[in-house]
Protein backbone atom coordinates (compact mmCIF):
# COMPACT_ATOMS: atom_id res chain seq x y z
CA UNK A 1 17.73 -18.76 13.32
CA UNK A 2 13.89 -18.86 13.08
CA UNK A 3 13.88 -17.52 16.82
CA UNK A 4 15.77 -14.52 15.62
CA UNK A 5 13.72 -13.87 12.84
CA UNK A 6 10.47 -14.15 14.96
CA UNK A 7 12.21 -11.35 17.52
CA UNK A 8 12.57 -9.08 14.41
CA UNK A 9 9.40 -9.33 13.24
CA UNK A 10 7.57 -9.07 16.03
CA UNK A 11 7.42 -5.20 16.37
CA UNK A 12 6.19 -5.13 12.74
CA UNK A 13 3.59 -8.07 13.01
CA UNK A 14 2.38 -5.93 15.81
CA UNK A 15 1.77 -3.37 13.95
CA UNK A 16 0.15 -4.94 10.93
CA UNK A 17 -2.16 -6.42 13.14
CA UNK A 18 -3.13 -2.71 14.76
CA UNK A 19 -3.56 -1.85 11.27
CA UNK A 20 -5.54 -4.12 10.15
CA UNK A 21 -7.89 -3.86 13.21
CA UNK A 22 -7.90 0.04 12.07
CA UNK A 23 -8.62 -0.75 8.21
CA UNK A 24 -11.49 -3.08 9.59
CA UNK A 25 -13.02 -1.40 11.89
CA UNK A 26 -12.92 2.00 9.56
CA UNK A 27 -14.63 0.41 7.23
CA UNK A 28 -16.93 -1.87 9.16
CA UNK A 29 -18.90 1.50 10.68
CA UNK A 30 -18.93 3.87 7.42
CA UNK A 31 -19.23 1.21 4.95
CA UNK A 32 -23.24 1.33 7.01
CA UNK A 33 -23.13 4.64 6.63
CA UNK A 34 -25.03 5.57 3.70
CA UNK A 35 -23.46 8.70 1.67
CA UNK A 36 -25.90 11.72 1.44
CA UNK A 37 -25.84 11.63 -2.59
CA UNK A 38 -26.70 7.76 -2.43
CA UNK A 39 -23.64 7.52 -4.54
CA UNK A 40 -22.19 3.81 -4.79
CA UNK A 41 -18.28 3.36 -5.58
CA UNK A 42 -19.39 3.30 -9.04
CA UNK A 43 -21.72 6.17 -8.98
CA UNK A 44 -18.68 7.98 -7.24
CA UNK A 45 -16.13 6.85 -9.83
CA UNK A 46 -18.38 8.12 -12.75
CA UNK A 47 -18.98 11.49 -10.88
CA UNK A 48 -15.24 11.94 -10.49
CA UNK A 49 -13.89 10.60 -13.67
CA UNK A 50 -16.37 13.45 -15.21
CA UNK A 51 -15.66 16.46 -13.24
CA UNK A 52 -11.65 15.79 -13.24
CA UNK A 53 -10.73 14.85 -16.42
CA UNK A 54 -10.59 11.20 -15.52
CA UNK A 55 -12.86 10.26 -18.47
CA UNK A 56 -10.26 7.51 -20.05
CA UNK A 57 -10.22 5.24 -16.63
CA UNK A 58 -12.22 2.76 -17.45
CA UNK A 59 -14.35 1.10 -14.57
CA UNK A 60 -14.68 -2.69 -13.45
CA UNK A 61 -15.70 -5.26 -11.04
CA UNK A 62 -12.53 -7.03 -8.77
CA UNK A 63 -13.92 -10.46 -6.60
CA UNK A 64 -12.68 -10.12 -2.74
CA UNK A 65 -13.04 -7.43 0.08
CA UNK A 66 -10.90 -4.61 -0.19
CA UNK A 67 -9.47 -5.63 -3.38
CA UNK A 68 -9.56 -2.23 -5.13
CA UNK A 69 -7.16 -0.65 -7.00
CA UNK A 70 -6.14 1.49 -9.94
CA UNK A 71 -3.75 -0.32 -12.21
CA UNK A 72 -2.00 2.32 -14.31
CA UNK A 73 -0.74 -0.19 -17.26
CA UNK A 74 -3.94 -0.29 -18.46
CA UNK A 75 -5.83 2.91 -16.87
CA UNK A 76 -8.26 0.91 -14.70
CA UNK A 77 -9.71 1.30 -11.83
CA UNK A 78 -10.87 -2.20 -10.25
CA UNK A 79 -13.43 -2.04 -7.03
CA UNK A 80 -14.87 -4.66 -5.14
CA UNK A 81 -18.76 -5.50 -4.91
CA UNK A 82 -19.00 -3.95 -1.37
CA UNK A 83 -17.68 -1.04 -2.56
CA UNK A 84 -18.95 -0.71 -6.22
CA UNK A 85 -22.22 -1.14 -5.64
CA UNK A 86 -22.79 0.35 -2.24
CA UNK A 87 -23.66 3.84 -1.38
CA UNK A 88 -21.49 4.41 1.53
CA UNK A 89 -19.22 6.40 2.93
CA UNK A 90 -16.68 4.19 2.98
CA UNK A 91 -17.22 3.34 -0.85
CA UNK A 92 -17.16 6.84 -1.85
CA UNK A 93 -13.50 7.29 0.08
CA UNK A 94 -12.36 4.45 -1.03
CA UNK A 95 -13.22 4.82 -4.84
CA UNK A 96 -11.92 8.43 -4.52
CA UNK A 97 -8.69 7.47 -3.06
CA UNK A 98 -7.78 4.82 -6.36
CA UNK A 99 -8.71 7.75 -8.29
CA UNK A 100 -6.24 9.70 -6.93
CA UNK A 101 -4.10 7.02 -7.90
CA UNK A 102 -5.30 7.93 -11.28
CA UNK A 103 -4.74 11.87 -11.00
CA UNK A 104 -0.88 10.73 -9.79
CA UNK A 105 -0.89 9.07 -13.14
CA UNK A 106 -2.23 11.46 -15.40
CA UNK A 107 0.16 14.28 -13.51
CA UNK A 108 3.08 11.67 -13.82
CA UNK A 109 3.70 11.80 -10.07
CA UNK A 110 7.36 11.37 -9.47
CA UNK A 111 6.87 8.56 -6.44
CA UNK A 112 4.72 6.52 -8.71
CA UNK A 113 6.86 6.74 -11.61
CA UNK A 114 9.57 5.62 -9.39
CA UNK A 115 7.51 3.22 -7.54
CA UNK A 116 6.22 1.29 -11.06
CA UNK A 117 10.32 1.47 -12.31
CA UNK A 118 11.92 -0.27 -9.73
CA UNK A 119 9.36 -3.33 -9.24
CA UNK A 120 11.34 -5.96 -11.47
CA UNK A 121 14.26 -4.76 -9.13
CA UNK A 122 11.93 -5.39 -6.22
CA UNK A 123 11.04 -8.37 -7.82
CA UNK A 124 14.31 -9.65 -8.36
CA UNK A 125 16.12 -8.67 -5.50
CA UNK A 126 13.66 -9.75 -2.36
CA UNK A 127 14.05 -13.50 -3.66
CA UNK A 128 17.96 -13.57 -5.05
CA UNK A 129 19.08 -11.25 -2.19
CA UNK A 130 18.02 -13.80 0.44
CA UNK A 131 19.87 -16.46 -1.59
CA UNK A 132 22.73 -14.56 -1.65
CA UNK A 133 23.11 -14.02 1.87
CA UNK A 134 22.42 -17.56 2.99
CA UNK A 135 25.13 -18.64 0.38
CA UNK A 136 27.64 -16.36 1.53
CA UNK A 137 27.15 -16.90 5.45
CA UNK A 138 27.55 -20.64 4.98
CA UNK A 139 30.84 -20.13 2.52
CA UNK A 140 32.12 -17.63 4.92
CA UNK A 141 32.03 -15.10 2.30
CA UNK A 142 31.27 -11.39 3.39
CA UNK A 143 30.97 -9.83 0.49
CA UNK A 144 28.66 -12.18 -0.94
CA UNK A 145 26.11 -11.93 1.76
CA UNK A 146 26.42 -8.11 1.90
CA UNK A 147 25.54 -8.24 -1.99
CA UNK A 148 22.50 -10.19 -0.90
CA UNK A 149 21.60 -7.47 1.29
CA UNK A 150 22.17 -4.98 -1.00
CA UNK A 151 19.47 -6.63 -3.26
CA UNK A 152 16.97 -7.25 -0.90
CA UNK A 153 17.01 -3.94 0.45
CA UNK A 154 15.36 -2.63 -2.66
CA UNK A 155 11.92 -4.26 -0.68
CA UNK A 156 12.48 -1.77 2.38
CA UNK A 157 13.16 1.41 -0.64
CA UNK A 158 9.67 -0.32 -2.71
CA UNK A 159 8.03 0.27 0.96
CA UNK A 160 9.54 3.63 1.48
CA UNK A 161 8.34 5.07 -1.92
CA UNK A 162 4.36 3.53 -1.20
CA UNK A 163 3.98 5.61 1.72
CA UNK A 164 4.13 9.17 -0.12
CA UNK A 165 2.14 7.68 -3.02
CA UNK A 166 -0.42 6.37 -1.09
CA UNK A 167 -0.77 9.63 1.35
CA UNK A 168 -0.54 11.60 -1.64
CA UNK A 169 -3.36 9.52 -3.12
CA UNK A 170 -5.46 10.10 0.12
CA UNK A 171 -4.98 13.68 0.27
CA UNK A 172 -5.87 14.14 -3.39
CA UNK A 173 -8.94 12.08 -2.78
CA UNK A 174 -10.28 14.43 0.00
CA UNK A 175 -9.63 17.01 -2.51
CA UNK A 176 -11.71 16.27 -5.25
CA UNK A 177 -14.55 14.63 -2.94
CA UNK A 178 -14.35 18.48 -1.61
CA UNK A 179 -14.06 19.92 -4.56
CA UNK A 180 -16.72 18.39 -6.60
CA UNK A 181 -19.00 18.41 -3.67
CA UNK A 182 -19.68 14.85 -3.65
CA UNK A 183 -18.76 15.40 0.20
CA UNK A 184 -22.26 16.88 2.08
CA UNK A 185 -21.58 17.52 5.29
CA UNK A 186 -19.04 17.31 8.17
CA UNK A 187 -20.60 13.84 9.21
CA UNK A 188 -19.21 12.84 5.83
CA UNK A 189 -15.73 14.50 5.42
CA UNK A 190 -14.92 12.87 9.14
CA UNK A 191 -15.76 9.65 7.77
CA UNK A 192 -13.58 9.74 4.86
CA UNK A 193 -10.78 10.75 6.78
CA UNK A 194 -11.39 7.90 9.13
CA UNK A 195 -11.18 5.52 6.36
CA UNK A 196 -8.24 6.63 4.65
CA UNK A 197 -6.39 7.48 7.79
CA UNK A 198 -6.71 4.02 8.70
CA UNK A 199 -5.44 2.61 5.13
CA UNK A 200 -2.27 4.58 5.78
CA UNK A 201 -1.57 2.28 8.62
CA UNK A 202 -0.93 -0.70 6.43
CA UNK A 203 1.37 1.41 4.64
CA UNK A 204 3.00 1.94 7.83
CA UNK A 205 3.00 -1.09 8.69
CA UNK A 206 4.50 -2.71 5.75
CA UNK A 207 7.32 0.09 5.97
CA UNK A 208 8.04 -0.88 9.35
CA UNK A 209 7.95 -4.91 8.73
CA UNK A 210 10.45 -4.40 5.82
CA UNK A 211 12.61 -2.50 7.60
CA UNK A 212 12.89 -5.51 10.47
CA UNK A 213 13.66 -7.85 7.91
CA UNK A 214 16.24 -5.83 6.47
CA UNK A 215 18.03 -5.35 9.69
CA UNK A 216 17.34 -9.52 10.39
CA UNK A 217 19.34 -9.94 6.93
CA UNK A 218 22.03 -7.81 8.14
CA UNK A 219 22.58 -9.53 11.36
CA UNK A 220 22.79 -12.60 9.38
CA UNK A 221 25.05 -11.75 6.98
CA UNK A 222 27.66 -10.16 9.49
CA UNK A 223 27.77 -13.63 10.50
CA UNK A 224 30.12 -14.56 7.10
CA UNK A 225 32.64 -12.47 8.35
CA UNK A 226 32.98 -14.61 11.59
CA UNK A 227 31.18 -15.83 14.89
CA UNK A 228 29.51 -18.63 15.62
CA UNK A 229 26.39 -19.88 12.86
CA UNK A 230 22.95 -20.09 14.45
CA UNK A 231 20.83 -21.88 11.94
């Protein structure tokens, strides 16, 4: 059984690891690249907020590295020391791209909306569904396990609806560094796009690795309708 699982997941451990080389190495070399404004995350965020009619995010400090994030229950936006109080490149993208996290919200972005409904389904189903499946290969009981698979596909449809959102959130980022002119030269724009081309990799990545374990849990739960039990 764990064989199986580890020849399913290999592809998308593969890939996660590619992406996180990308993500790293993105923001290793313009995260040293100071920003032609001298703008730090927060200098960027306050800049933004201003110009786009952001002004009710409110701004704060998160521990870790590459821990930031928008969190639209409370309309914060969360960035981590190397990127709040830096004056990078990388900062500036990175601050932007939460922010468009914060636009989505504003505009009620249909992926996000959809994205924040189903996570107690999510939630519910990548932990139960497994159960499920487990109990109904060992009682011989096919509809049981396909119920189970049922539920914890809901984690391969969360990963689905994260990719547009966080694209989307990327592309409006560009945007309104563009826009506002916070972005000074070519130098600059190619940087950003570096950095948030490479985030979408983990996004990618995650898709990919949820869709392996999906098909794993199918495999396994074809096995309560017959054949021999390998675990």
């Amino acid at each position: 059984m764990y064989l199986d699982y580890l020849l399913y997941m290999i592809p998308g451990l593969l890939l996660s690891l590619f992406a996180q080389f990308k993500v790293r190495s993105a923001y290793t070399k313009w995260s040293r690249v100071r920003n032609y404004h001298n703008l730090t995350g927060l200098d960027t965020a306050e800049q933004l907020k201003a110009r786009v009619g952001l002004e009710n995010v409110k701004l704060t400090r998160t521990n870790g590295t590459l821990t930031d994030h928008y969190d639209p229950r409370n309309d914060t936006l969360s960035l981590s020391q190397g990127v709040a109080d830096q004056p990078s490149v990388a900062a500036m993208a990175i601050t932007a791209h939460e922010l468009g996290h914060a636009m989505q919200d504003k505009t009620s972005y249909g992926p996000m909306r959809l994205r924040m409904a189903i996570v107690p389904i999510v939630s519910f189903g990548s932990n139960f569904g497994i159960i499920l499946v487990m109990i109904g290969v060992a009682l011989r009981m096919a509809n049981l396990a396909m119920i189970g698979v049922i539920l914890f596909s809901t984690t391969a449809l969360f990963s689905l609806v994260t990719l547009p959102v966080e694209l989307d959130a990327s592309k409006r980022a560009r945007k309104m560094l563009d826009d506002t002119g916070l972005v000074a030269n070519a130098e600059e724009r190619s940087g950003v796009k570096q950095v948030l081309d490479a985030a979408a990799w983990t996004y990618i990545a995650g898709l990919a690795t949820s869709l392996m374990q999906l098909m794993y849990y199918i495999s396994v739960a074809g096995r309560a309708s017959g054949g021999r039990r390998r675990y």
